[in-house]
C-alpha atoms as a PDB file:
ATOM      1  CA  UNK A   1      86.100 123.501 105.937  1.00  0.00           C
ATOM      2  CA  UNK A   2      84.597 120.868 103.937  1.00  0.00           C
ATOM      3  CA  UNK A   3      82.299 117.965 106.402  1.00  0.00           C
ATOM      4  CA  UNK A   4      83.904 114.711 106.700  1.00  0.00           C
ATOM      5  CA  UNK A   5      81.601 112.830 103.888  1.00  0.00           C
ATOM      6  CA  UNK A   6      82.749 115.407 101.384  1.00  0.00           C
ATOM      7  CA  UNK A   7      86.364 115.582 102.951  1.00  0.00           C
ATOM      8  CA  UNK A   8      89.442 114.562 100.800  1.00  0.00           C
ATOM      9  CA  UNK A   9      91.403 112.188 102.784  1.00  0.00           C
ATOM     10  CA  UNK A  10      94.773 111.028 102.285  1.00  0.00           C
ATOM     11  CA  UNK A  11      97.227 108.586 104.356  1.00  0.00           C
ATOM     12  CA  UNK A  12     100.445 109.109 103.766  1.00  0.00           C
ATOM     13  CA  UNK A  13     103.915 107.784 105.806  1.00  0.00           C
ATOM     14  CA  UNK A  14     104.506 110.562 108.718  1.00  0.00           C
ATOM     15  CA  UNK A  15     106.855 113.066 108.466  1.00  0.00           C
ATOM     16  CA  UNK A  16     108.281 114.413 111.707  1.00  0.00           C
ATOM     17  CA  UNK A  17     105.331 117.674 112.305  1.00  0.00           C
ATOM     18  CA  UNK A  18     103.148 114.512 112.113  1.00  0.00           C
ATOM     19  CA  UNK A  19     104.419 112.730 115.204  1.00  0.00           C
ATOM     20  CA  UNK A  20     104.753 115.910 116.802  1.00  0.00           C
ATOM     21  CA  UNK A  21     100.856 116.225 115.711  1.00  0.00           C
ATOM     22  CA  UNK A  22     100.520 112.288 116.813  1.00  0.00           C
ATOM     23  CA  UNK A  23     101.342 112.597 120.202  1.00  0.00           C
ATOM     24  CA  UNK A  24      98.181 114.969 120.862  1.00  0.00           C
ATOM     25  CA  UNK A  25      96.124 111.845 119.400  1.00  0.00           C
ATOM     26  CA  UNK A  26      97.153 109.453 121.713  1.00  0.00           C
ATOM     27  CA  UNK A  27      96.078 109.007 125.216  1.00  0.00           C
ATOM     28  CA  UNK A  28      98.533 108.188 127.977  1.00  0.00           C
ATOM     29  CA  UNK A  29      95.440 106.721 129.847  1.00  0.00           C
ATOM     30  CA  UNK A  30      96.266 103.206 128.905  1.00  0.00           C
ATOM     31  CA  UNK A  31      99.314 101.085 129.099  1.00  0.00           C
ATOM     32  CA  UNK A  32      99.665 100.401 125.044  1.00  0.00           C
ATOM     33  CA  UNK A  33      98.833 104.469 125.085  1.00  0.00           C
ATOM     34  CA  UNK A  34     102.019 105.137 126.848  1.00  0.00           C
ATOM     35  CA  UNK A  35     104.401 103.112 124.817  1.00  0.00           C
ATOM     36  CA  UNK A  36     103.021 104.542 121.794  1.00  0.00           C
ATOM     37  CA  UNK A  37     104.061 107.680 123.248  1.00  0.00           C
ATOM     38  CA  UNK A  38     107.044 106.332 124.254  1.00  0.00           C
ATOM     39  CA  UNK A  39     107.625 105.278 120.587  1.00  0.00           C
ATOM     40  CA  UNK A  40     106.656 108.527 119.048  1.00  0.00           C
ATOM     41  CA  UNK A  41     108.807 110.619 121.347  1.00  0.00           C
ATOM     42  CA  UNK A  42     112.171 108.331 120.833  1.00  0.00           C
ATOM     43  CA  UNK A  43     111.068 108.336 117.361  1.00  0.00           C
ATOM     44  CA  UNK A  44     110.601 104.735 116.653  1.00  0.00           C
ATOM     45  CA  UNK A  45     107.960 102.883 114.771  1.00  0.00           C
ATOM     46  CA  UNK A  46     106.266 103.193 111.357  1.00  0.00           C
ATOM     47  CA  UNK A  47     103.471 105.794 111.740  1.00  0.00           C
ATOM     48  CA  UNK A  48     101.061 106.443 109.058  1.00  0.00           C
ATOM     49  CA  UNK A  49      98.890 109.313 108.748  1.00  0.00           C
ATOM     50  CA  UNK A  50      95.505 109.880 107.471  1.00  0.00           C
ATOM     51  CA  UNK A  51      95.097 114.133 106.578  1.00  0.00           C
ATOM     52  CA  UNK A  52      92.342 115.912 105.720  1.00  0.00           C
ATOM     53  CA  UNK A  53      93.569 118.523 102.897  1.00  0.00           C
ATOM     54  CA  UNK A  54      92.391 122.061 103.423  1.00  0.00           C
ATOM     55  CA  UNK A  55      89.035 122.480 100.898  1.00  0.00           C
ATOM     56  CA  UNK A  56      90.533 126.208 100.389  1.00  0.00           C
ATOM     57  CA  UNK A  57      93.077 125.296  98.124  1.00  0.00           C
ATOM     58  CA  UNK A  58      95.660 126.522 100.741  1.00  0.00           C
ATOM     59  CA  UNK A  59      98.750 123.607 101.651  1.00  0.00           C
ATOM     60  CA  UNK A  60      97.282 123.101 105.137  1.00  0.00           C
ATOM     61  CA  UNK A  61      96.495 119.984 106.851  1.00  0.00           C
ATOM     62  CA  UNK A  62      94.375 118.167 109.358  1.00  0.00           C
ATOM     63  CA  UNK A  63      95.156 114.904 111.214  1.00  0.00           C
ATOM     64  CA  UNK A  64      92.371 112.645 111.325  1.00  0.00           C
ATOM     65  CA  UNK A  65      93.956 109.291 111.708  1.00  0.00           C
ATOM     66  CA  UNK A  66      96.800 107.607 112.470  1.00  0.00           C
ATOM     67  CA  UNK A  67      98.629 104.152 112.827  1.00  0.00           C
ATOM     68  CA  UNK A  68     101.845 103.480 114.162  1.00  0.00           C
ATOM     69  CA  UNK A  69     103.466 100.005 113.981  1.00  0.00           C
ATOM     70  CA  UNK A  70     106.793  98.097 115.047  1.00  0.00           C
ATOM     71  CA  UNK A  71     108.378  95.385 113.621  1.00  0.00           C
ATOM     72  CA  UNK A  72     108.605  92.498 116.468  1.00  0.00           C
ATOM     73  CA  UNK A  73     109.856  88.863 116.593  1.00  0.00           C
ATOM     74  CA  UNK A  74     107.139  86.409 116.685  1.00  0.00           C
ATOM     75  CA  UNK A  75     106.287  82.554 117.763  1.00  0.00           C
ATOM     76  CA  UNK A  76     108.607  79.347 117.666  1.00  0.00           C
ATOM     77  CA  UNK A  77     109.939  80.377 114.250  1.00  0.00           C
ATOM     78  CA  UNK A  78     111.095  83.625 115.584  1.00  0.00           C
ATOM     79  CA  UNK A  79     110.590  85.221 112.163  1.00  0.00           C
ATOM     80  CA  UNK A  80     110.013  89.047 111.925  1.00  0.00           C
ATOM     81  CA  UNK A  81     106.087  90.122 112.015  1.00  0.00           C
ATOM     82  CA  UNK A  82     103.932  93.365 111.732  1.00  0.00           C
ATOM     83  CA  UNK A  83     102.720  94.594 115.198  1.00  0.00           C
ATOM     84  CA  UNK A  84      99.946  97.695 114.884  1.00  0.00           C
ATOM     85  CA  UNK A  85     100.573  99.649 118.356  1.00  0.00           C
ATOM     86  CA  UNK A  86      97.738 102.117 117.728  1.00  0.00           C
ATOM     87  CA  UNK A  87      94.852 102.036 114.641  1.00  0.00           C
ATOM     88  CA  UNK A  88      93.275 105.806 115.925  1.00  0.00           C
ATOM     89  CA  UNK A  89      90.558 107.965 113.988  1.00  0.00           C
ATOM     90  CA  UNK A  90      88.793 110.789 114.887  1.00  0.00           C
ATOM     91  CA  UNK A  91      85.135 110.363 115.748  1.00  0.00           C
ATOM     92  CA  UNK A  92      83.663 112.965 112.898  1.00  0.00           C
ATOM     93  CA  UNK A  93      85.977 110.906 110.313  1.00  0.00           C
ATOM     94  CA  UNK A  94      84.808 107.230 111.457  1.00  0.00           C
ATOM     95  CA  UNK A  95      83.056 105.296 109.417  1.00  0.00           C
ATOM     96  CA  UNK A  96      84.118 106.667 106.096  1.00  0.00           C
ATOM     97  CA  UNK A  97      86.888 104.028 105.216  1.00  0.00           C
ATOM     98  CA  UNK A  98      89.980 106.090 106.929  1.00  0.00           C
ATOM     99  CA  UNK A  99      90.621 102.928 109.153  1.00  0.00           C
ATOM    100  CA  UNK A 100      91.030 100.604 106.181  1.00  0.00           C
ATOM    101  CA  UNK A 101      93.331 102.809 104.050  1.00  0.00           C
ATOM    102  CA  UNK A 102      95.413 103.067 107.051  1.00  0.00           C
ATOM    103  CA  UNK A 103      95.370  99.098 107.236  1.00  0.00           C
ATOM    104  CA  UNK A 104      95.822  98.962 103.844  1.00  0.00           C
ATOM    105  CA  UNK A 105      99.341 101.255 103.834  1.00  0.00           C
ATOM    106  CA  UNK A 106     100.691  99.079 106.869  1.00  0.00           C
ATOM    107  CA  UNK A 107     100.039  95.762 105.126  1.00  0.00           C
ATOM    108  CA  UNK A 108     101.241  96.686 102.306  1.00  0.00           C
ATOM    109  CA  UNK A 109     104.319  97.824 104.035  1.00  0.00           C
ATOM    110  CA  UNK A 110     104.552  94.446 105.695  1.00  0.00           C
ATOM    111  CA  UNK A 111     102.631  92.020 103.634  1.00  0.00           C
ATOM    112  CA  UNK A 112     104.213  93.150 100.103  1.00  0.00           C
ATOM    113  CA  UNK A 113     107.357  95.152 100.303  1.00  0.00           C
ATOM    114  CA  UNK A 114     108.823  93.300 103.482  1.00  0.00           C
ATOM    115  CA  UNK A 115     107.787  89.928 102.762  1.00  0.00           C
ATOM    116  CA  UNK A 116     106.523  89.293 106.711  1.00  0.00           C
ATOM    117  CA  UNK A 117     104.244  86.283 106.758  1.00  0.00           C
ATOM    118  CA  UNK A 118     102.340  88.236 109.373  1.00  0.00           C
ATOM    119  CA  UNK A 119     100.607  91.082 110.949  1.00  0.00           C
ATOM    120  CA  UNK A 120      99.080  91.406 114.361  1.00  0.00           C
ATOM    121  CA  UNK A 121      97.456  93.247 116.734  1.00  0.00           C
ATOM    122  CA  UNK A 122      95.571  93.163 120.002  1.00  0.00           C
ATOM    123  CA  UNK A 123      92.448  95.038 120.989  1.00  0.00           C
ATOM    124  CA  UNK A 124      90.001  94.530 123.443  1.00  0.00           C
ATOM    125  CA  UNK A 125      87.999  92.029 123.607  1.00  0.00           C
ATOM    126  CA  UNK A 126      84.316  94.223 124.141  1.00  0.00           C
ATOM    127  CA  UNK A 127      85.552  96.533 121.545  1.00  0.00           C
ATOM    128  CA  UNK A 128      83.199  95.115 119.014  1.00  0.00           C
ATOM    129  CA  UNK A 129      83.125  97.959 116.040  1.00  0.00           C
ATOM    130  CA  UNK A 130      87.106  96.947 116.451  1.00  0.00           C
ATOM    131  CA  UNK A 131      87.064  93.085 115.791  1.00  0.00           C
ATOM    132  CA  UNK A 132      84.204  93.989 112.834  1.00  0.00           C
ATOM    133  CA  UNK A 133      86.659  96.069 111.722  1.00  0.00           C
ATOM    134  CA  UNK A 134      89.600  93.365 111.969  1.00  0.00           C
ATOM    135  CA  UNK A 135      87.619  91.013 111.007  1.00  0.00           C
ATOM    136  CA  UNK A 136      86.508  91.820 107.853  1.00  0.00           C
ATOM    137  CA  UNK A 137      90.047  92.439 107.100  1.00  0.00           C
ATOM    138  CA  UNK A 138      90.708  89.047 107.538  1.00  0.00           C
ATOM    139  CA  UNK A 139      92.679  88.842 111.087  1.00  0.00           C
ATOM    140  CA  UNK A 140      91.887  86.296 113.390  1.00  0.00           C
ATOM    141  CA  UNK A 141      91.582  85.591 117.011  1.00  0.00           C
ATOM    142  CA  UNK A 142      95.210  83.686 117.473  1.00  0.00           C
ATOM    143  CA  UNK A 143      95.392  83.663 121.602  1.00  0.00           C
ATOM    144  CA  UNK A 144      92.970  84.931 124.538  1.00  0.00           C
ATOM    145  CA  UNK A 145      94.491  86.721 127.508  1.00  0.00           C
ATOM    146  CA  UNK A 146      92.652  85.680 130.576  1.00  0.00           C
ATOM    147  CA  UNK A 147      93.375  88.526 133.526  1.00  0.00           C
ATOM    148  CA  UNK A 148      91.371  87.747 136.843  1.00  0.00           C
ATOM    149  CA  UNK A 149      90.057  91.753 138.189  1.00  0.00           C
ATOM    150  CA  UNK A 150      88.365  90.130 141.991  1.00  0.00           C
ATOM    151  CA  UNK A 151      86.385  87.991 143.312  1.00  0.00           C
ATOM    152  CA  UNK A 152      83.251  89.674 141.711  1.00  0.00           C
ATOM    153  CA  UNK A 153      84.588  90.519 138.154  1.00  0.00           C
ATOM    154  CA  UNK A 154      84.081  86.960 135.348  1.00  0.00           C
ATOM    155  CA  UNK A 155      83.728  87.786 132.020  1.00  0.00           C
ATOM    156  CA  UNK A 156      83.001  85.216 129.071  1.00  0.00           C
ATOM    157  CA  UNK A 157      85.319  85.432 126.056  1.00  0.00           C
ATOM    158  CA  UNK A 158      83.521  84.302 122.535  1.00  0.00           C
ATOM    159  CA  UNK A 159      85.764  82.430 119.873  1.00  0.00           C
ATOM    160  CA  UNK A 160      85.543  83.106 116.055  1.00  0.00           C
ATOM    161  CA  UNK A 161      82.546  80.782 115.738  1.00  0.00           C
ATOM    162  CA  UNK A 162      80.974  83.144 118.784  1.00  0.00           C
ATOM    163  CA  UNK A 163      81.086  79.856 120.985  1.00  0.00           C
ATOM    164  CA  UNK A 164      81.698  81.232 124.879  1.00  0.00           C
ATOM    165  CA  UNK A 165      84.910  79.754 126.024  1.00  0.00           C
ATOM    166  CA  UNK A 166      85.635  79.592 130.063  1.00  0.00           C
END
């Protein structure tokens, strides 16, 4: 099997092997984990994959990537948006632009074909290769979610600008 730098990589909408193959991707350790699974096992969503083609020639396929998205119902306009549930890769296949050709298919999809004025997201906040990521695609910080853990536990929250915010 070819490395990932010299692996040919190809997103592609899922078929349904792929959210079969999806579901072993995901972990139910978080709460946005589980509804993904949830979503994947009622088969709902948009899931794209990202697939590593077999370097033998043969019509086999890896899963390297994947990103599965709703459609949900947005601010005081209550016009339809783009939500990304999950944005996954595999660590060997990081850093090698899988991330942003699955971005790219589910903006597309929403951006161009659907019209939507918007897509969103939410990941967390000390997740930092994440918000690069986001970031350099353009996507903003729109809202800050402020959850109190004890008496012991503060953390600061940086804007755009990297001002702290209390």
């Amino acid at each position: 099997m070819a490395t990932p730098t010299e692996a040919k990589v190809s997103v592609r909408p899922a078929s349904d092997a792929d959210r079969e193959a999806a579901s072993a991707f995901i972990t139910a350790g978080t709460a946005r984990g589980r509804a993904s699974l949830a979503l994947l096992r009622l088969r709902q969503g948009l899931l794209w994959v990202a697939v590593e083609e077999s370097a033998d020639g043969e019509k086999s396929e890896k899963l390297v990537g994947l990103l599965l998205a709703t459609v949900q119902i947005e601010g005081d306009d209550a016009e339809p948006a783009g939500y990304i549930h999950e944005l996954l890769v595999h660590p060997a296949y990081r850093r090698l632009g899988v991330a942003m050709h699955l971005l790219d298919a589910a903006e597309r999809f929403f951006l161009e074909e659907q019209g939507f004025a918007q897509v969103y997201l939410v990941t967390s906040a000390d997740n930092e290769a994440a918000l690069r990521l986001y970031r350099s695609r353009g996507y903003h910080i729109q809202s800050v979610q402020l959850t109190k853990l004890g008496s012991s536990a503060t953390r600061e929250v940086r804007d755009d600008d990297g001002t702290v915010e209390e």
